[in-house]
N, C-alpha and C. Protein backbone atom coordinates (compact mmCIF):
# COMPACT_ATOMS: atom_id res chain seq x y z
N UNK A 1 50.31 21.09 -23.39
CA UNK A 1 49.19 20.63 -22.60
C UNK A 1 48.72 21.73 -21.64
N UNK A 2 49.74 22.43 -20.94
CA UNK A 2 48.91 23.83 -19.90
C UNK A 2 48.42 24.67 -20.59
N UNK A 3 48.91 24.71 -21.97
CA UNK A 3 48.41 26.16 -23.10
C UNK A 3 47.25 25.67 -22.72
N UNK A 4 46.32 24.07 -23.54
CA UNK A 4 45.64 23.74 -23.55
C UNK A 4 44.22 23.98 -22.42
N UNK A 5 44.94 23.37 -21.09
CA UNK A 5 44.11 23.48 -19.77
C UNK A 5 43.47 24.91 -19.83
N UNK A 6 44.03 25.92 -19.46
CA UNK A 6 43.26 26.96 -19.51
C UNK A 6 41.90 27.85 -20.23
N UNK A 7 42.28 27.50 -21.42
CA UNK A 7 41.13 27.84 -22.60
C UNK A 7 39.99 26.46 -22.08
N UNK A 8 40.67 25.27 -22.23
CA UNK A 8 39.44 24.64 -21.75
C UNK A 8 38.79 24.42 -20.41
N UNK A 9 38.92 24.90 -19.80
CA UNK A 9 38.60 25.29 -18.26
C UNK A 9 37.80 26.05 -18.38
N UNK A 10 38.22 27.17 -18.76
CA UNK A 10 37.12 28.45 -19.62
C UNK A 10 35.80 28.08 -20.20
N UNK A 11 36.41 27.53 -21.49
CA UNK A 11 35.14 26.97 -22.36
C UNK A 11 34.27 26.37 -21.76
N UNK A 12 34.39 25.45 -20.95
CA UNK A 12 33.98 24.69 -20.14
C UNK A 12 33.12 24.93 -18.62
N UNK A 13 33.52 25.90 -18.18
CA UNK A 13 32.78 26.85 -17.35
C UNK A 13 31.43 27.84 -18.58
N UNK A 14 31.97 28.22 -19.27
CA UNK A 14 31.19 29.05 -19.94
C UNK A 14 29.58 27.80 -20.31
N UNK A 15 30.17 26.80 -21.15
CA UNK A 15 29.51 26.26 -21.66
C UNK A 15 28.50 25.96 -20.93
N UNK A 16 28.98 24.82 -19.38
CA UNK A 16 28.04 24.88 -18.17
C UNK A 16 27.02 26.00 -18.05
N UNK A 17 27.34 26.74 -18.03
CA UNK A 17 26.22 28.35 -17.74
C UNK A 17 25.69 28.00 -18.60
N UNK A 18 26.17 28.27 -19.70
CA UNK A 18 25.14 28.05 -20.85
C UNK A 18 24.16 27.31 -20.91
N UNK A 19 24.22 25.82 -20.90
CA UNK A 19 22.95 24.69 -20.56
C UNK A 19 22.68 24.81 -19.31
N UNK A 20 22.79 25.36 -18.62
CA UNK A 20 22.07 25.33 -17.33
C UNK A 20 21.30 26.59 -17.55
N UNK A 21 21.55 27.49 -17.93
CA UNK A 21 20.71 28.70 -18.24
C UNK A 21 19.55 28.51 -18.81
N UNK A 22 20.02 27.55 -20.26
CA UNK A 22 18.60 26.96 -20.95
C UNK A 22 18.02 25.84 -20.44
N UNK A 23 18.82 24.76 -19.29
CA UNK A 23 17.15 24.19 -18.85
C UNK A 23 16.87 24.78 -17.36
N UNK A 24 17.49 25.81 -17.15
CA UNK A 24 16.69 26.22 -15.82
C UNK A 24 15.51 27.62 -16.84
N UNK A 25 15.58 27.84 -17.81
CA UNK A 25 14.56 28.79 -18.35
C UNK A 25 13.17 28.36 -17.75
N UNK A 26 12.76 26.96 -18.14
CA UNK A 26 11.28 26.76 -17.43
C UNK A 26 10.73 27.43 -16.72
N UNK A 27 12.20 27.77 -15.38
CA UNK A 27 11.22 28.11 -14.33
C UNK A 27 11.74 29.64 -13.85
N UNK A 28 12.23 30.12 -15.42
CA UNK A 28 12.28 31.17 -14.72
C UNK A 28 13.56 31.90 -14.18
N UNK A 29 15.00 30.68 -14.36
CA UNK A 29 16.00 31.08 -13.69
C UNK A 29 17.05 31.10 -14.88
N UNK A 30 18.07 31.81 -14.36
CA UNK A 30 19.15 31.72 -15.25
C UNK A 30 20.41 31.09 -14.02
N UNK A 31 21.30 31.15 -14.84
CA UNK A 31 22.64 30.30 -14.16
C UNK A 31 23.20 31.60 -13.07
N UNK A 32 22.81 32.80 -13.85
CA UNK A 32 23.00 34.04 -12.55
C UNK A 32 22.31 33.94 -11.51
N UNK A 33 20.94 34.13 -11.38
CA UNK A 33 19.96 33.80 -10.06
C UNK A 33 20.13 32.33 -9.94
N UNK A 34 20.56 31.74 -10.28
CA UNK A 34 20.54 29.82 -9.65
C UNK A 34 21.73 29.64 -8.72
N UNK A 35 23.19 30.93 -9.01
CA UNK A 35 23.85 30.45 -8.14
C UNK A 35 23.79 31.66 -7.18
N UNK A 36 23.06 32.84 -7.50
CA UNK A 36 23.03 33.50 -5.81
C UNK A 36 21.82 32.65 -4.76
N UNK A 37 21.15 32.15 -5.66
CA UNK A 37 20.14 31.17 -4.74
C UNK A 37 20.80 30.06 -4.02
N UNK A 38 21.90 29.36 -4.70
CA UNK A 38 22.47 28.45 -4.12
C UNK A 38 22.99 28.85 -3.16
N UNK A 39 24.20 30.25 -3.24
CA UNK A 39 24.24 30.26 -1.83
C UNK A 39 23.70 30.69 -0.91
N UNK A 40 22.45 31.66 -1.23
CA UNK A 40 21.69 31.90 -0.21
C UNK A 40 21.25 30.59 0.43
N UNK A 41 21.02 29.27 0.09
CA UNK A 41 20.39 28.52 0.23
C UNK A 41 21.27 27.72 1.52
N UNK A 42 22.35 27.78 1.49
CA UNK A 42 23.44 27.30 2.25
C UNK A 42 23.71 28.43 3.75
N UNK A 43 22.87 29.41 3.56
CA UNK A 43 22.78 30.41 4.38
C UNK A 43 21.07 30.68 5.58
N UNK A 44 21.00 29.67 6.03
CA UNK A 44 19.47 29.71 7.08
C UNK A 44 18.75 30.87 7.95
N UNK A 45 20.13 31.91 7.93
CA UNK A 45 20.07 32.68 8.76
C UNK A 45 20.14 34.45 7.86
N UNK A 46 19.99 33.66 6.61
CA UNK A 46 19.92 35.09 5.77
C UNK A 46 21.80 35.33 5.45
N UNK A 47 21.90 36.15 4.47
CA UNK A 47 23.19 36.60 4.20
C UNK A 47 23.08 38.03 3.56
N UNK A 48 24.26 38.90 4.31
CA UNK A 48 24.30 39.89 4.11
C UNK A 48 24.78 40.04 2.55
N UNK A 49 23.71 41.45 2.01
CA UNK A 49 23.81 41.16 0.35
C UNK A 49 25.23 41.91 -0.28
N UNK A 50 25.99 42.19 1.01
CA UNK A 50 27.27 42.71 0.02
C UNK A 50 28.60 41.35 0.00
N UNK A 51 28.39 40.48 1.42
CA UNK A 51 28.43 39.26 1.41
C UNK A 51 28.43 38.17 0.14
N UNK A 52 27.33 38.23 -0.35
CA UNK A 52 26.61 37.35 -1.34
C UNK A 52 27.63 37.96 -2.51
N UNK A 53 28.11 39.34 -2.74
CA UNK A 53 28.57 39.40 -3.68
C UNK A 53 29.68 39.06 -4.08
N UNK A 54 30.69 39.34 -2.95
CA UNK A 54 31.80 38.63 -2.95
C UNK A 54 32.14 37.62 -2.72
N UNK A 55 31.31 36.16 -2.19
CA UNK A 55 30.98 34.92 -2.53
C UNK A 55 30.63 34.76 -3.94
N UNK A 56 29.68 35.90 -4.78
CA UNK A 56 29.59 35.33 -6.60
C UNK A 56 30.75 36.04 -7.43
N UNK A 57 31.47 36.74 -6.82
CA UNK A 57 32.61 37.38 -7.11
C UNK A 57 31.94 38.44 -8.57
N UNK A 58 30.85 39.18 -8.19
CA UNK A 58 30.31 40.13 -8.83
C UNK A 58 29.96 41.50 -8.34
N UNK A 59 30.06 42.43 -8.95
CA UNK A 59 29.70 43.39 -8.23
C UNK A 59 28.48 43.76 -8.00
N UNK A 60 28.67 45.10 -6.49
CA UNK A 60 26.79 45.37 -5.80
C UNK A 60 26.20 45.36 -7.08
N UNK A 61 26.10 46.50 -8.13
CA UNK A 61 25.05 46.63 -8.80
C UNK A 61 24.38 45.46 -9.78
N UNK A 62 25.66 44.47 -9.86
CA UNK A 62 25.15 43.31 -10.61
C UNK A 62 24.40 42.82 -9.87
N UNK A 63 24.86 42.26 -8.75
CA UNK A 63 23.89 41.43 -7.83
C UNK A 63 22.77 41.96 -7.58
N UNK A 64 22.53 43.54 -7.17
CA UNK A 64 21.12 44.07 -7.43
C UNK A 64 20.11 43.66 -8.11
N UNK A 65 20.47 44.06 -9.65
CA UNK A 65 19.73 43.49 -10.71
C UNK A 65 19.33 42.08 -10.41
N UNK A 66 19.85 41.55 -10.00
CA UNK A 66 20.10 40.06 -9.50
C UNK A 66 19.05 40.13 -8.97
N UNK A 67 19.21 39.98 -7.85
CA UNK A 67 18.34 40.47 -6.69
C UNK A 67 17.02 41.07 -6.23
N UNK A 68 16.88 42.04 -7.76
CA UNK A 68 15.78 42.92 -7.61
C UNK A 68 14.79 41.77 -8.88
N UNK A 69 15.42 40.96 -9.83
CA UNK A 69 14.27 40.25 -10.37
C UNK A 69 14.07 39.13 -9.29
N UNK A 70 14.90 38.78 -8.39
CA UNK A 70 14.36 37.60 -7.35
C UNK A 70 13.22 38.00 -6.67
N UNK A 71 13.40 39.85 -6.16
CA UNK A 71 12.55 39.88 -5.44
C UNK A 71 11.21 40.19 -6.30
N UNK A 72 11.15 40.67 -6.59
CA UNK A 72 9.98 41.06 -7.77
C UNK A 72 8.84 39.80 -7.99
N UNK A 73 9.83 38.51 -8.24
CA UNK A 73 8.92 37.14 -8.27
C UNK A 73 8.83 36.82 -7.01
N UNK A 74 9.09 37.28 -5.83
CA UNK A 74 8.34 36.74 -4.78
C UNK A 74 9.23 35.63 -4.27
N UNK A 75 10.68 35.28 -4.16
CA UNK A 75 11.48 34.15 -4.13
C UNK A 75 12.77 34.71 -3.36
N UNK A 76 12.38 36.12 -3.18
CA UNK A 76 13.63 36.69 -1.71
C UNK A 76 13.08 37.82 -1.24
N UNK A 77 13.17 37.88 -0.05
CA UNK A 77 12.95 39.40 0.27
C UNK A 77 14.69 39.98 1.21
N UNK A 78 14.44 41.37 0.61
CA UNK A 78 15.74 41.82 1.64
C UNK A 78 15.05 43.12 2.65
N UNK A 79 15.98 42.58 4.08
CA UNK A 79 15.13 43.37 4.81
C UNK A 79 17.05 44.36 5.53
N UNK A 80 16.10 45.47 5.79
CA UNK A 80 17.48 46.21 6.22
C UNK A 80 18.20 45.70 7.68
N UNK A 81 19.36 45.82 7.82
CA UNK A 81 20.13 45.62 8.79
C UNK A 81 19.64 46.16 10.30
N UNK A 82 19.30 45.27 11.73
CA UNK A 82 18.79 46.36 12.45
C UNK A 82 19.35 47.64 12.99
N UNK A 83 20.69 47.61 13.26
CA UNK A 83 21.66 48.31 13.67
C UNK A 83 22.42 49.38 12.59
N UNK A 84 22.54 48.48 11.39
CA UNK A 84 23.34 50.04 9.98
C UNK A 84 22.40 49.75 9.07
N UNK A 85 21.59 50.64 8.87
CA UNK A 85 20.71 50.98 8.23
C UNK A 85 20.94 50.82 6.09
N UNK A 86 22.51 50.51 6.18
CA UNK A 86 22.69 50.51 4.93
C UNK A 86 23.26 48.70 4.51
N UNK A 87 22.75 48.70 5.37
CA UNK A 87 23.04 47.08 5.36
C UNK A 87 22.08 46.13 5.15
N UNK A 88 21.96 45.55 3.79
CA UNK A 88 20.64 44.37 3.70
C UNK A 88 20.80 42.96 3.67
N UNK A 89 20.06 42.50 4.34
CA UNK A 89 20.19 40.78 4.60
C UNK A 89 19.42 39.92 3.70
N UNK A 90 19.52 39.30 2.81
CA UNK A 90 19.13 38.77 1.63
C UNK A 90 18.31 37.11 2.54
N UNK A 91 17.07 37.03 2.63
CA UNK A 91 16.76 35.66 3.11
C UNK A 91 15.42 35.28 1.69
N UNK A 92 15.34 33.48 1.40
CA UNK A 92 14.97 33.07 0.90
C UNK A 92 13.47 33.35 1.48
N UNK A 93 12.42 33.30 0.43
CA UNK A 93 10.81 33.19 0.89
C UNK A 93 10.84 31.82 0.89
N UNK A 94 9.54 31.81 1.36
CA UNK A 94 9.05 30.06 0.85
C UNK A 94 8.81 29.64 -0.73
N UNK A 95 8.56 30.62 -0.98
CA UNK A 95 8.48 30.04 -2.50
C UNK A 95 9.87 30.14 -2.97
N UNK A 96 10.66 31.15 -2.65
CA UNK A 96 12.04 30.59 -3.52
C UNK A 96 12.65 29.52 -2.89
N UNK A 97 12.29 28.92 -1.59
CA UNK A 97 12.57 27.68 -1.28
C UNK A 97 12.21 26.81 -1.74
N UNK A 98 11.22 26.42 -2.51
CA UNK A 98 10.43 25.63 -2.98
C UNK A 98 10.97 25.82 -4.50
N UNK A 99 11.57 27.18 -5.25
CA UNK A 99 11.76 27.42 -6.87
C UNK A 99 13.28 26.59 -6.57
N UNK A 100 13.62 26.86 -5.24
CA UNK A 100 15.44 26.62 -5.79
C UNK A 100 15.21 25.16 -5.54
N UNK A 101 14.01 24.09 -4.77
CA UNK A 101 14.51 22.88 -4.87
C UNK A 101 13.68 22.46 -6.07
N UNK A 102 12.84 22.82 -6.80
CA UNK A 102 12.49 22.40 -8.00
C UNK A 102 14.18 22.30 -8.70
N UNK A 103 14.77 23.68 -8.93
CA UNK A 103 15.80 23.56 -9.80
C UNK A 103 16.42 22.18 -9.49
N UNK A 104 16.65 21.56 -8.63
CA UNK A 104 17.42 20.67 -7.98
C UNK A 104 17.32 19.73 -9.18
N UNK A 105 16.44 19.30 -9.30
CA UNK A 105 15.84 18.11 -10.59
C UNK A 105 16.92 18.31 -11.52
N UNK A 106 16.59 19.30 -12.02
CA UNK A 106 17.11 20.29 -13.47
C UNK A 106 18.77 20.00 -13.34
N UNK A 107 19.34 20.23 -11.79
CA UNK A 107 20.82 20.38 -12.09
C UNK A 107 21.11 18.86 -11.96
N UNK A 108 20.35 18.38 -10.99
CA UNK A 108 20.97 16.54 -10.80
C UNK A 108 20.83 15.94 -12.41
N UNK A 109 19.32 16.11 -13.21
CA UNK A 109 19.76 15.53 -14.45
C UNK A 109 21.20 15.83 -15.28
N UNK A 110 21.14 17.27 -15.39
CA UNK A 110 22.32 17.54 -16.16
C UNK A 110 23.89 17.17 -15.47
N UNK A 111 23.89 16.99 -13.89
CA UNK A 111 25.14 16.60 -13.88
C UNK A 111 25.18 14.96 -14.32
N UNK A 112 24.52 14.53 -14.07
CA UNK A 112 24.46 13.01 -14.46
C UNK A 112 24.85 12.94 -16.32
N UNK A 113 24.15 13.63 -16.46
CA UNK A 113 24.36 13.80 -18.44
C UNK A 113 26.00 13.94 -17.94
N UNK A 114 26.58 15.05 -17.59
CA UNK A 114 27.82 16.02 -18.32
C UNK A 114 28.92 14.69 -17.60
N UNK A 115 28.14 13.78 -16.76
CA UNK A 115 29.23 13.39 -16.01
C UNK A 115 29.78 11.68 -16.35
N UNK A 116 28.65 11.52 -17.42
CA UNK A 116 28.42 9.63 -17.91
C UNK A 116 30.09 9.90 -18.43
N UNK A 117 30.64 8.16 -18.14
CA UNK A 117 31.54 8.21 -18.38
C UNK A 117 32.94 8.41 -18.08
N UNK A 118 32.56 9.18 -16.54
CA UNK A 118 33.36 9.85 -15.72
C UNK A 118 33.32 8.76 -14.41
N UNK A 119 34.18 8.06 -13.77
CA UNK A 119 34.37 7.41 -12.93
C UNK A 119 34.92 8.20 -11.30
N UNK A 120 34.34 7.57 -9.99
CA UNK A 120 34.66 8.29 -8.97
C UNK A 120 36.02 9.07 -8.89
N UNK A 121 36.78 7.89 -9.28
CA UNK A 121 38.54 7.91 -9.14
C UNK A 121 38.88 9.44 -10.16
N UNK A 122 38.08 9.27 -11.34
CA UNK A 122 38.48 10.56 -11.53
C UNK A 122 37.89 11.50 -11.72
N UNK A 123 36.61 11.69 -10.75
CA UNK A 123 36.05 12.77 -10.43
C UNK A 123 36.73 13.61 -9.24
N UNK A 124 37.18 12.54 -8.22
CA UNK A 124 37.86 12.92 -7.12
C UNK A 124 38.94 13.50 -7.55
N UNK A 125 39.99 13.24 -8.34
CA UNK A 125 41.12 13.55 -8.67
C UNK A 125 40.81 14.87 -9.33
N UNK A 126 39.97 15.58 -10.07
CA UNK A 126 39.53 16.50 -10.88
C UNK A 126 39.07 17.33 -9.76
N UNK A 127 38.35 17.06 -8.62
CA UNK A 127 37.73 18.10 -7.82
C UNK A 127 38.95 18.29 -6.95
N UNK A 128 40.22 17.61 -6.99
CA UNK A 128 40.91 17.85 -5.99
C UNK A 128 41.89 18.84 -6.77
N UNK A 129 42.46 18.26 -7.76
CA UNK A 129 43.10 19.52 -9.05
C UNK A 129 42.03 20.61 -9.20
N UNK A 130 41.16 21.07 -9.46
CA UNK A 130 40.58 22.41 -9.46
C UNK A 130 40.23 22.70 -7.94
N UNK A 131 40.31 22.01 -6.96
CA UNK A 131 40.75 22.62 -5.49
C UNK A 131 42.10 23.62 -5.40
N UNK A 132 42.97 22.73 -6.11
CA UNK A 132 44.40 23.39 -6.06
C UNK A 132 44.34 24.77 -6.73
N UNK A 133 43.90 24.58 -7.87
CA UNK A 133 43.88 25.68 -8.84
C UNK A 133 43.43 26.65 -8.10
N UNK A 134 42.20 26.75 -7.86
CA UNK A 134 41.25 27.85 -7.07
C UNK A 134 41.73 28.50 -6.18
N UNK A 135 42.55 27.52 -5.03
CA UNK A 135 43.35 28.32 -3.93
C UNK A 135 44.74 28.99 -4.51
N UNK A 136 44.68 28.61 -5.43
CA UNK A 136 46.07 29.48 -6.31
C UNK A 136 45.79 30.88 -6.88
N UNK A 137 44.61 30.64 -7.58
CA UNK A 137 43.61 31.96 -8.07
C UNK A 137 43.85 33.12 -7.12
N UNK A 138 43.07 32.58 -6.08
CA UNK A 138 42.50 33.13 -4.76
C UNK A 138 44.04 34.16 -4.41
N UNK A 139 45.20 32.97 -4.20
CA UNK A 139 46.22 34.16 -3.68
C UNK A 139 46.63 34.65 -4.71
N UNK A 140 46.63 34.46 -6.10
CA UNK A 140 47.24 35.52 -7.00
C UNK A 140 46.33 36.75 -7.05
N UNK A 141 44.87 36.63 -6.97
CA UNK A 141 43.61 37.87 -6.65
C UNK A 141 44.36 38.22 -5.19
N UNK A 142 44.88 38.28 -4.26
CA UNK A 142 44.85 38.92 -3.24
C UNK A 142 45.99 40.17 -2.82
């Protein structure tokens, strides 16, 4: 059964990206820009973009790319640090305020899909076991 857990944990993360990639296409987003938006979005005060990376646990130049098609559509701007000049603060525009709560639709349908069937009791129990896991991750990465 643990052989098991792992591969499907995996698959299962992967797969997520996957349909979320194809119904956030509409507007434009992939499951990469949907979750640096998310946490920018959780961030009011802007977040520093080397910050952001190690919250998506990706590296600068990925997040760049990242970053540089957000800004391009008009849905982030990064402005430099006032004090270290090599420092950029990643804040949402209004329109990517407005693109990331469109997505909102997009992810509430699909969790409702991925989730029929699934009862509180053991949703809770599942978010509390991949709580555990994660903080286990976390100190074996450290």
């Amino acid at each position: 059964m643990k052989e098991e857990f792992g591969q499907l944990m995996g698959d299962t993360a992967r797969l997520w990206k996957m349909i979320l990639s194809q119904r956030l296409k509409p507007l434009r987003l992939s499951y990469a820009k949907w979750s640096a938006m998310l946490l920018l979005s959780r961030q009011k005060d802007g977040i520093i973009q080397n910050e952001l990376a190690k919250l998506l646990s990706i590296e600068n130049p990925t997040l760049a790319r990242i970053l540089n098609s957000l800004e391009k559509d008009g849905w982030i701007k990064r402005v430099q640090h006032s004090t270290d000049k090599r420092v950029k603060i990643v804040y949402f525009t209004d329109i990517g305020e407005k693109k990331f709560e469109d997505s909102k639709y997009i992810i509430n349908d699909l969790r409702q899909e991925i989730l029929s069937g699934v009862n509180d009791k053991m949703l809770k129990q599942n978010i509390k076991t991949l709580k555990t896991i994660f903080k286990n991750l976390t100190s074996v990465n450290s």
